[in-house]
N, C-alpha and C. Protein backbone atom coordinates (compact mmCIF):
# COMPACT_ATOMS: atom_id res chain seq x y z
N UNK A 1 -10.25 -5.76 22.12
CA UNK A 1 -9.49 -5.02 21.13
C UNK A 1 -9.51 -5.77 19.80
N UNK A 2 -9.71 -4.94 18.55
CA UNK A 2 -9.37 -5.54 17.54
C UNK A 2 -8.02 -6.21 17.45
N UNK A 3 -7.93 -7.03 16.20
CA UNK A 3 -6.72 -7.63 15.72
C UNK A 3 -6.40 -6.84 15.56
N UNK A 4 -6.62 -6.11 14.28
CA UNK A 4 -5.83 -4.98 13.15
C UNK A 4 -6.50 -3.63 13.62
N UNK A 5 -5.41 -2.76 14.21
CA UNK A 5 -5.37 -1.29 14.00
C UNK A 5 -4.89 -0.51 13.05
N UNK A 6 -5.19 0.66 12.91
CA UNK A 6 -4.40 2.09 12.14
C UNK A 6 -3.76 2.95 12.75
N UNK A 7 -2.83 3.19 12.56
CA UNK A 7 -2.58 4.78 12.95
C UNK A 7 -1.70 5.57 12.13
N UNK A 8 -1.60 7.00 12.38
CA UNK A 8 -0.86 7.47 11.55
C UNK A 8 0.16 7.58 11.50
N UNK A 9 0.77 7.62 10.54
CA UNK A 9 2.90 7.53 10.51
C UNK A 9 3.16 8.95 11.01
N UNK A 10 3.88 9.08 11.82
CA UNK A 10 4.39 10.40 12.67
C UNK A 10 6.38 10.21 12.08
N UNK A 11 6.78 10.92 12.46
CA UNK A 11 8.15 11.12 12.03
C UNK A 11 9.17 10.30 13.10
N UNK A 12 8.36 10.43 14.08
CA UNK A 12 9.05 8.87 15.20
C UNK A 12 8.82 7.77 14.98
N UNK A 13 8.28 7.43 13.76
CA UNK A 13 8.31 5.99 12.66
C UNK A 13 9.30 5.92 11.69
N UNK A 14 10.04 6.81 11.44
CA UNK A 14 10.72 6.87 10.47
C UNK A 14 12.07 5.78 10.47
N UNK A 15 12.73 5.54 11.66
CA UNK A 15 13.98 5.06 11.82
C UNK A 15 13.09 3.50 11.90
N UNK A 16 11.98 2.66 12.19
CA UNK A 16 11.50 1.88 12.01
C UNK A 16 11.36 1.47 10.54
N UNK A 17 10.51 2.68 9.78
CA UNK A 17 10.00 2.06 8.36
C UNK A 17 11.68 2.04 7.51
N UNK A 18 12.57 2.74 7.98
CA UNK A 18 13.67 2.66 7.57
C UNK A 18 14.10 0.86 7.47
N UNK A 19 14.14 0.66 8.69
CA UNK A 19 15.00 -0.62 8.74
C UNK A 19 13.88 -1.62 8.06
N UNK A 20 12.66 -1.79 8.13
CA UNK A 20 11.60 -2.43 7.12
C UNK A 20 12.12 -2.24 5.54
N UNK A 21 12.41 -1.13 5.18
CA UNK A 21 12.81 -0.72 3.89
C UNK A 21 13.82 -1.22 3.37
N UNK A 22 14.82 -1.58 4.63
CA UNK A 22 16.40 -2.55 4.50
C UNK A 22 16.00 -4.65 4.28
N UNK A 23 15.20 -4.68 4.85
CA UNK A 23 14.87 -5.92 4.37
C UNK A 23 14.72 -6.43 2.86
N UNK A 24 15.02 -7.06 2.91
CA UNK A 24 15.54 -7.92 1.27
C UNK A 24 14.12 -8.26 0.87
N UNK A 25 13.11 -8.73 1.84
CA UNK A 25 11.98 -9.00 0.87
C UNK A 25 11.18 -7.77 0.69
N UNK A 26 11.22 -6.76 1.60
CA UNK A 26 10.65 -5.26 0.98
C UNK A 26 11.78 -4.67 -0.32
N UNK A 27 12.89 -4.60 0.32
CA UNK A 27 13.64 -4.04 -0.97
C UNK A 27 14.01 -4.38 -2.10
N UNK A 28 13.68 -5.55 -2.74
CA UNK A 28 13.38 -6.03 -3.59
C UNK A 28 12.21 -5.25 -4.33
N UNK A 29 11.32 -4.92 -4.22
CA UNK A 29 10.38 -4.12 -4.32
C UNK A 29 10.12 -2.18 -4.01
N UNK A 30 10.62 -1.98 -3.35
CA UNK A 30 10.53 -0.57 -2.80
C UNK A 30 12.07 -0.15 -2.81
N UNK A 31 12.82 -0.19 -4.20
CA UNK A 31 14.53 0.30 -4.14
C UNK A 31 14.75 1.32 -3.46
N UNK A 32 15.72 1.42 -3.21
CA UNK A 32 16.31 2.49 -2.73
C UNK A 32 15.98 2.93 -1.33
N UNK A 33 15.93 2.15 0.02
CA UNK A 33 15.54 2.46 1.02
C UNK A 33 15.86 4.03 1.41
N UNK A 34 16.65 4.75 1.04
CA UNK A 34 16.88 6.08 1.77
C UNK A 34 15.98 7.16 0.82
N UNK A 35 15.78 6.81 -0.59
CA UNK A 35 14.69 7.46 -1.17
C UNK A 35 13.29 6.75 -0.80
N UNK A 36 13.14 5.82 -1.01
CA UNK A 36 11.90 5.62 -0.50
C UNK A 36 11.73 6.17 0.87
N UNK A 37 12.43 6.12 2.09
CA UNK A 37 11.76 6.70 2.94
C UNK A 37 11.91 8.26 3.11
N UNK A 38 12.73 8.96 2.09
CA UNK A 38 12.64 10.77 2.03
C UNK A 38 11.43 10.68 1.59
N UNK A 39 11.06 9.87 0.63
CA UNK A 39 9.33 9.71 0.53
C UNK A 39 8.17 9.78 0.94
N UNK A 40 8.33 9.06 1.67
CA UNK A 40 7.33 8.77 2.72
C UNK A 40 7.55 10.11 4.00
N UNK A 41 8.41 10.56 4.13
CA UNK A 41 9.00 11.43 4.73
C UNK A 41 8.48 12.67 4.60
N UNK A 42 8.26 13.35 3.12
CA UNK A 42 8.40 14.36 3.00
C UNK A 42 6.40 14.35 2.55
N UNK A 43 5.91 12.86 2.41
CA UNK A 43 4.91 12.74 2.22
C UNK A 43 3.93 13.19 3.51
N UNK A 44 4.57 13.24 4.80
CA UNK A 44 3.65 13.37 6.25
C UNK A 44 3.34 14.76 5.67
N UNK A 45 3.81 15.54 5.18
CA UNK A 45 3.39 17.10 4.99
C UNK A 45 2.27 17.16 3.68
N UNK A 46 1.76 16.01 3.37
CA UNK A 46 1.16 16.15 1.83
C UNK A 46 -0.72 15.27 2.26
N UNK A 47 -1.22 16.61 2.44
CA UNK A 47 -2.60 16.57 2.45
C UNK A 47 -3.34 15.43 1.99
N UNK A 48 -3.05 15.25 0.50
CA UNK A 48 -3.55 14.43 -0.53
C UNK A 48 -3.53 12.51 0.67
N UNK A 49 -2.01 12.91 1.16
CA UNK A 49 -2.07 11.02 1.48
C UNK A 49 -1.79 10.85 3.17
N UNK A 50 -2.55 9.84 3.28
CA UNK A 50 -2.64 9.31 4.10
C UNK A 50 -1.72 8.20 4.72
N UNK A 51 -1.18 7.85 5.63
CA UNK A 51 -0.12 6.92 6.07
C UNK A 51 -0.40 6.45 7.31
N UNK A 52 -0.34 4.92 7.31
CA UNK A 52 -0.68 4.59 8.39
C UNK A 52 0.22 3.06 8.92
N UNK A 53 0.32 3.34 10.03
CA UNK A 53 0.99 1.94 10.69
C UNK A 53 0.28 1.17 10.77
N UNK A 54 0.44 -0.22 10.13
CA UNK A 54 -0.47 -1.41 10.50
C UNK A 54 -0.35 -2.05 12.50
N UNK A 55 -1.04 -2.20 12.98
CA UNK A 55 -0.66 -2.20 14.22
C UNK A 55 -1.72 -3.78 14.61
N UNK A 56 -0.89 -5.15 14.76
CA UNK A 56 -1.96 -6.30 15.45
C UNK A 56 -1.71 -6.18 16.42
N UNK A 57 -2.77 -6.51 17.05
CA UNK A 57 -2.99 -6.50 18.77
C UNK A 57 -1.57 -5.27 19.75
N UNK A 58 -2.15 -4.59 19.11
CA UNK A 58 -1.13 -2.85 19.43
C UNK A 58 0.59 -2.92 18.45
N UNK A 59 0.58 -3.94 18.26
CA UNK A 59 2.72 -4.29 17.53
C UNK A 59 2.22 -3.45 16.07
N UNK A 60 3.03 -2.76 15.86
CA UNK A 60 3.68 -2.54 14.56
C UNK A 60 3.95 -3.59 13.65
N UNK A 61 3.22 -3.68 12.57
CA UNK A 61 3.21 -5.14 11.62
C UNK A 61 4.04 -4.89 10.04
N UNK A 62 3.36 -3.61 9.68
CA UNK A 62 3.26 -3.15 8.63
C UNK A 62 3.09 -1.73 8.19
N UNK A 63 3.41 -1.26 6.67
CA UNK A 63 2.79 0.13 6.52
C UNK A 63 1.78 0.04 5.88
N UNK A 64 1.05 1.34 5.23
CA UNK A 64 0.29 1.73 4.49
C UNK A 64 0.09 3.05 4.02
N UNK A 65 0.15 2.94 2.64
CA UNK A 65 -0.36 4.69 2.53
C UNK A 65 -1.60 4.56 1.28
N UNK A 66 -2.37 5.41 1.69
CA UNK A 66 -3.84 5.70 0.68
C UNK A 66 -4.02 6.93 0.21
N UNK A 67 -4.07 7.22 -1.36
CA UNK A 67 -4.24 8.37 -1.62
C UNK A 67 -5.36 8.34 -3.05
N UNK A 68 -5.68 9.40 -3.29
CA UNK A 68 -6.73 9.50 -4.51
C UNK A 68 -6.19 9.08 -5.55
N UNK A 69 -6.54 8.03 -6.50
CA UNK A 69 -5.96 7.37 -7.27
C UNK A 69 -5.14 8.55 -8.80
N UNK A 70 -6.41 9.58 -8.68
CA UNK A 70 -5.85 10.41 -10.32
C UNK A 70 -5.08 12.07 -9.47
N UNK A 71 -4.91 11.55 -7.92
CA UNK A 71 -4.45 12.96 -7.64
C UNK A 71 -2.97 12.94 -8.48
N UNK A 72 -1.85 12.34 -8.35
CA UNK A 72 -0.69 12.20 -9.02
C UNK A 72 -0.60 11.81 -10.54
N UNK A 73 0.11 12.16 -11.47
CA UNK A 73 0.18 10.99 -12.98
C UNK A 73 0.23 9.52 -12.71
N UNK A 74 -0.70 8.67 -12.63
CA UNK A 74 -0.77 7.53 -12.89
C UNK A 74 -1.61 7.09 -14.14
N UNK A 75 -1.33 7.17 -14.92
CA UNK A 75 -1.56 6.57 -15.97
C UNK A 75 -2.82 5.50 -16.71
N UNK A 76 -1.87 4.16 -15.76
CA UNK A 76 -2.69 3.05 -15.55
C UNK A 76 -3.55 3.06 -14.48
N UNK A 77 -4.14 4.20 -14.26
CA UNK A 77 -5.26 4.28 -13.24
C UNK A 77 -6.20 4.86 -13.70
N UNK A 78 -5.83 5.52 -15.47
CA UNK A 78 -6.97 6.04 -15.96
C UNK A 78 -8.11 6.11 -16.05
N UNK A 79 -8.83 4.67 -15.84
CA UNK A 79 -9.99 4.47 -16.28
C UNK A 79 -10.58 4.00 -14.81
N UNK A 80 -10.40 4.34 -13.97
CA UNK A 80 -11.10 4.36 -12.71
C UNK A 80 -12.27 5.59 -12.36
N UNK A 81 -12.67 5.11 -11.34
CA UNK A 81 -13.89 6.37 -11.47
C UNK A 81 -13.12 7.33 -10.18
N UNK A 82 -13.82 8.64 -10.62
CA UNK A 82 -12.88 10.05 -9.77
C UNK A 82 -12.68 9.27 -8.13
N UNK A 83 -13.78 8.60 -7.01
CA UNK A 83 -13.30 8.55 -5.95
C UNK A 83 -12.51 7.40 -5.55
N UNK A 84 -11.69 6.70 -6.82
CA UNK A 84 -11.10 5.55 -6.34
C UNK A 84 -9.42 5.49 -5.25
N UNK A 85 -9.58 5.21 -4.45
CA UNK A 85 -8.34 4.96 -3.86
C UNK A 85 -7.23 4.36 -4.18
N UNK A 86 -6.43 4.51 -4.56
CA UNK A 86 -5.18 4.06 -4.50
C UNK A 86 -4.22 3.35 -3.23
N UNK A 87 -3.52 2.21 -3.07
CA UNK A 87 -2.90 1.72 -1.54
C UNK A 87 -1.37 1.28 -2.30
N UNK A 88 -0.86 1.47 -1.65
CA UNK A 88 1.06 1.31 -1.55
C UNK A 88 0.69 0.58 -0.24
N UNK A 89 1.98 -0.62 0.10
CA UNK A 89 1.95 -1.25 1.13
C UNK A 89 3.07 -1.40 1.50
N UNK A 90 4.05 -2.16 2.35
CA UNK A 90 5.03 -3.40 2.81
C UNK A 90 4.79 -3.50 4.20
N UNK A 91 5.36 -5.03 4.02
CA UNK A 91 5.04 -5.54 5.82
C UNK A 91 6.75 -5.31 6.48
N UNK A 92 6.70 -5.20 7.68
CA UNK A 92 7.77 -5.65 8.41
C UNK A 92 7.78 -6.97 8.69
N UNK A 93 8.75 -7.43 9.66
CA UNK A 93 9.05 -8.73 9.78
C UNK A 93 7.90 -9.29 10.54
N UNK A 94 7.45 -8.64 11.36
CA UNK A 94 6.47 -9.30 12.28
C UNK A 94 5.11 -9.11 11.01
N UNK A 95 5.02 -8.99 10.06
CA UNK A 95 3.60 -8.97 9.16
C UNK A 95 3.92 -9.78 8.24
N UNK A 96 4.68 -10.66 8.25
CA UNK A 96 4.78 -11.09 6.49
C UNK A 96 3.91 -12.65 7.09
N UNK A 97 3.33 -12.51 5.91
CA UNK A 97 2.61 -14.01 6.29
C UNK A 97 0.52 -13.39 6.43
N UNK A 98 0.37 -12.09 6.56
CA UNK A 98 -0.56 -11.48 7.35
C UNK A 98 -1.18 -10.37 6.74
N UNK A 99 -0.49 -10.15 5.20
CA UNK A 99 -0.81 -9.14 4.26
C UNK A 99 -1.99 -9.07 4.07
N UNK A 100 -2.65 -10.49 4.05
CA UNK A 100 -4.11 -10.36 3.17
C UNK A 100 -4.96 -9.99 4.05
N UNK A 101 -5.19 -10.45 5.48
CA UNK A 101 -5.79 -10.23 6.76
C UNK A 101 -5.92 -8.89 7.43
N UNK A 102 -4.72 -8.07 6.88
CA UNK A 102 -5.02 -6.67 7.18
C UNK A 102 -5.48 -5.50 6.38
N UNK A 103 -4.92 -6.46 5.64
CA UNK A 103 -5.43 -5.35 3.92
C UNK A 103 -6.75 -5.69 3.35
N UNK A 104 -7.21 -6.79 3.77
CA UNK A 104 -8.75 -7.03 3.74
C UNK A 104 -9.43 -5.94 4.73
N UNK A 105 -9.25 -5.53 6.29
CA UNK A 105 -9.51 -4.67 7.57
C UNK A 105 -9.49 -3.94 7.18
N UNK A 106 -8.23 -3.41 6.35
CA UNK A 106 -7.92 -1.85 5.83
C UNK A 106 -9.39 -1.45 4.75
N UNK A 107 -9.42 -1.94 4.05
CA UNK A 107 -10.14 -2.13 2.66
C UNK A 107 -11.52 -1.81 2.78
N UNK A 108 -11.44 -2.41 4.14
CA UNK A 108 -13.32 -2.72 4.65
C UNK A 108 -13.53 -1.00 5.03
N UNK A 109 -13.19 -1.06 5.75
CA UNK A 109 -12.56 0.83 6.35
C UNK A 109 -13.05 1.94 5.26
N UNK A 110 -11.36 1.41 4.21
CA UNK A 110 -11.94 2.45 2.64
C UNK A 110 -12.86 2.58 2.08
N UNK A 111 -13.12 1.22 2.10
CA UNK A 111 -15.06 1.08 0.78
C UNK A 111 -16.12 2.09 1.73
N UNK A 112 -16.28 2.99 3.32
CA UNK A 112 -16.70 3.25 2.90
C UNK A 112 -16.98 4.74 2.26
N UNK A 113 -15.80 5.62 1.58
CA UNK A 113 -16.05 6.29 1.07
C UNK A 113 -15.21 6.67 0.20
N UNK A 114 -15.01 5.31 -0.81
CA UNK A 114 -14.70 5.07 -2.07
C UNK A 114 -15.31 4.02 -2.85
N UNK A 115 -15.57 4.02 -3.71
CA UNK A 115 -16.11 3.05 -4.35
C UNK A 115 -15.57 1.75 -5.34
N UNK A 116 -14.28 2.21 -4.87
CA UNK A 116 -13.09 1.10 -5.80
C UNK A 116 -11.79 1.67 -5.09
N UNK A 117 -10.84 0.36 -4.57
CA UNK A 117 -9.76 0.56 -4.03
C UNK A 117 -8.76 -0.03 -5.21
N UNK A 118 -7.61 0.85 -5.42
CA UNK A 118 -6.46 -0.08 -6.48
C UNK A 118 -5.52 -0.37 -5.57
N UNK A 119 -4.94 -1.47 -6.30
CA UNK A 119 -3.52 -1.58 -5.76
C UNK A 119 -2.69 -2.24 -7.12
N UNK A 120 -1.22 -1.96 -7.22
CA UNK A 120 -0.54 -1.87 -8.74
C UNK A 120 0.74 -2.95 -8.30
N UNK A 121 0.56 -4.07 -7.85
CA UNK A 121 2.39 -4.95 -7.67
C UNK A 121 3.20 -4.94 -8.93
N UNK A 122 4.01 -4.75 -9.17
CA UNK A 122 4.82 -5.76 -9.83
C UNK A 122 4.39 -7.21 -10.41
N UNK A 123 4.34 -7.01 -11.97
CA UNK A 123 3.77 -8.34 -12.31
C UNK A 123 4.66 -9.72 -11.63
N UNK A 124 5.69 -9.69 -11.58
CA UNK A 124 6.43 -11.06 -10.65
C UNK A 124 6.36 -10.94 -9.26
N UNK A 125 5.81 -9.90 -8.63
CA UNK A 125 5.73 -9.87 -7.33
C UNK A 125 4.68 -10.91 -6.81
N UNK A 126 4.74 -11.87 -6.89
CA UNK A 126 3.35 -13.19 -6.46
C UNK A 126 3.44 -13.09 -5.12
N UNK A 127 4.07 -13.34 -4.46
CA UNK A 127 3.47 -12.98 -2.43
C UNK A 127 2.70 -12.14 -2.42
N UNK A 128 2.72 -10.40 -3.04
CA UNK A 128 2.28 -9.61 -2.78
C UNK A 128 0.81 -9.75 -3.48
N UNK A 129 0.97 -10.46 -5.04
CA UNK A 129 -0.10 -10.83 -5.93
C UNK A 129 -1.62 -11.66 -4.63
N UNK A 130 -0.61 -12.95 -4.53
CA UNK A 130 -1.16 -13.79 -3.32
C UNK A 130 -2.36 -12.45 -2.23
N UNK A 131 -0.88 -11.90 -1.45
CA UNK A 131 -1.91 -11.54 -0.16
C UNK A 131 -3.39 -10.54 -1.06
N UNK A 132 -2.82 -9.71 -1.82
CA UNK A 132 -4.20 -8.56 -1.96
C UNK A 132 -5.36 -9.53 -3.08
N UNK A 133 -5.10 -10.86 -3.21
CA UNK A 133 -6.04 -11.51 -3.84
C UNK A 133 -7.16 -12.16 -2.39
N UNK A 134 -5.97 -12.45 -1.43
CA UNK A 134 -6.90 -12.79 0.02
C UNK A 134 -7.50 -11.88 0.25
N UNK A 135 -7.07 -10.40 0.01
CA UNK A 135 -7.92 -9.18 0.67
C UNK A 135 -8.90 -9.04 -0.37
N UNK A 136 -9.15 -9.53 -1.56
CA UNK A 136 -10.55 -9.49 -1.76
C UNK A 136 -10.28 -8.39 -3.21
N UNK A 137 -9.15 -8.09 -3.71
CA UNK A 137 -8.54 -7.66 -5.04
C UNK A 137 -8.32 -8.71 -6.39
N UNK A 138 -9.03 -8.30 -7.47
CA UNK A 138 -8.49 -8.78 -8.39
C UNK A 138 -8.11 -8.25 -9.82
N UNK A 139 -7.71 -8.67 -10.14
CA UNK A 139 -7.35 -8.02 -12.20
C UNK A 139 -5.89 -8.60 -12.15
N UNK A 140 -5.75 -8.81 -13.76
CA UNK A 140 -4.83 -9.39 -14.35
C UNK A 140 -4.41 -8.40 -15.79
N UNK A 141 -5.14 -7.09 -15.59
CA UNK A 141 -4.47 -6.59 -16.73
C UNK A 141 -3.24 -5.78 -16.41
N UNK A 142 -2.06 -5.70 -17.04
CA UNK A 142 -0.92 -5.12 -16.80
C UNK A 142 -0.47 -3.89 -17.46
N UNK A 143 -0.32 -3.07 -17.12
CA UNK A 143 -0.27 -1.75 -17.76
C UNK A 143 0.77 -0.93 -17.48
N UNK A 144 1.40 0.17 -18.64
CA UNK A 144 2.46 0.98 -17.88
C UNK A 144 2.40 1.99 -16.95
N UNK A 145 3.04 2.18 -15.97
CA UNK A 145 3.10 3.49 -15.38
C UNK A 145 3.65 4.62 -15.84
N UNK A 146 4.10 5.44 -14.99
CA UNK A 146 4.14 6.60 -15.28
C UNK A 146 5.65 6.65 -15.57
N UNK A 147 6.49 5.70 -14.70
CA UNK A 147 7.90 5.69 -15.32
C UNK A 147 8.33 4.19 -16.29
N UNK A 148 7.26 4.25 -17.09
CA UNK A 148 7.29 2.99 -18.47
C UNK A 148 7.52 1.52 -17.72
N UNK A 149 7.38 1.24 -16.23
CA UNK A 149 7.27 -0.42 -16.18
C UNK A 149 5.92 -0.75 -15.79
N UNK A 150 6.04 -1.94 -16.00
CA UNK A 150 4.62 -2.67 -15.98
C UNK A 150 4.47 -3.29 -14.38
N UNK A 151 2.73 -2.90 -14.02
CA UNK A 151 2.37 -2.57 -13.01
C UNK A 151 1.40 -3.25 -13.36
N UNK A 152 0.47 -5.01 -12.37
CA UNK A 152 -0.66 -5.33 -12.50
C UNK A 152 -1.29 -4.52 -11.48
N UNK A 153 -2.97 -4.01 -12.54
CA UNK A 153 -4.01 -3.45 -12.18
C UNK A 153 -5.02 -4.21 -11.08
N UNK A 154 -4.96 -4.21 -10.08
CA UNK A 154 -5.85 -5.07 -9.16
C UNK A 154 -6.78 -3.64 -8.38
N UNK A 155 -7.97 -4.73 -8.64
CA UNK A 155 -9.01 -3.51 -7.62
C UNK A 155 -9.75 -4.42 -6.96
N UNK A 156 -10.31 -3.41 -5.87
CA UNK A 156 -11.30 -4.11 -5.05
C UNK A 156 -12.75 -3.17 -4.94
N UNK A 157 -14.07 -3.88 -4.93
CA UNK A 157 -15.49 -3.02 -5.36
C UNK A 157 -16.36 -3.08 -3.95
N UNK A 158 -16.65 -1.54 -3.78
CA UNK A 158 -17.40 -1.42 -3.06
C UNK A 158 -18.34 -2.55 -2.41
């Protein structure tokens, strides 16, 4: 068996990514645990994205969701080319430490039928900076989003 699996977020994940969402080092980042997960929530019905449980050696580690980078207003994603992916992340407790190792797996997966993966942290978010630099992401330009804060631009190339 592989290390790192996928699967998809079903609605019997929900009371899980919930309590992930309550953690201080995700919520720091992803406010509002009960909106973020109507989010993700109301997202299982939305074609465009994809959601998936990070799963090592079968455990639940982490999330993920992947969607077309210019399907939504993003802004600072302008200048990407039409099939680039977009990734949103957080780990649970059993993933922190393990970001870069799966999101490198994940990545390998995407490239192949995209040709550039983004991902947007929080310019002070450095753990998160850290892991998607292990997965093989980089850029340092910082740009606004769509609700005026600043979001570093990191990609990863086919």
């Amino acid at each position: 068996m592989d290390r790192f699996g996928f699967r998809p977020v079903t609605r019997a994940d929900l009371p899980l990514l919930a309590d992930w969402l309550r953690l201080p080092e995700v919520a720091r980042w992803w406010r509002g645990a009960e909106t973020q997960l109507a989010g993700i929530a109301e997202d299982l019905d939305e074609p465009a994205m994809r959601q998936w449980l990070v799963l090592e050696h079968g455990a639940a580690i982490a999330y993920a969701q992947v969607y077309p980078a210019h399907h939504w207003n993003a802004p600072h994603f302008h200048d990407l080319p039409a099939d680039a992916l977009a990734i949103d992340c957080f780990s649970g407790p059993d993933g922190f430490g393990r970001g870069g190792q799966w999101l490198s797996a994940l990545s390998d997966i995407l490239l192949v039928e995209a040709s550039v993966l983004v991902i947007d942290p929080a310019p002070d978010n450095h753990r998160a900076i850290r892991a998607y630099e292990k997965a093989g992401f980089s850029g340092s330009d910082l740009r606004l989003t769509e609700d005026g804060s600043k979001a570093r631009v990191m990609t990863r190339l086919r």
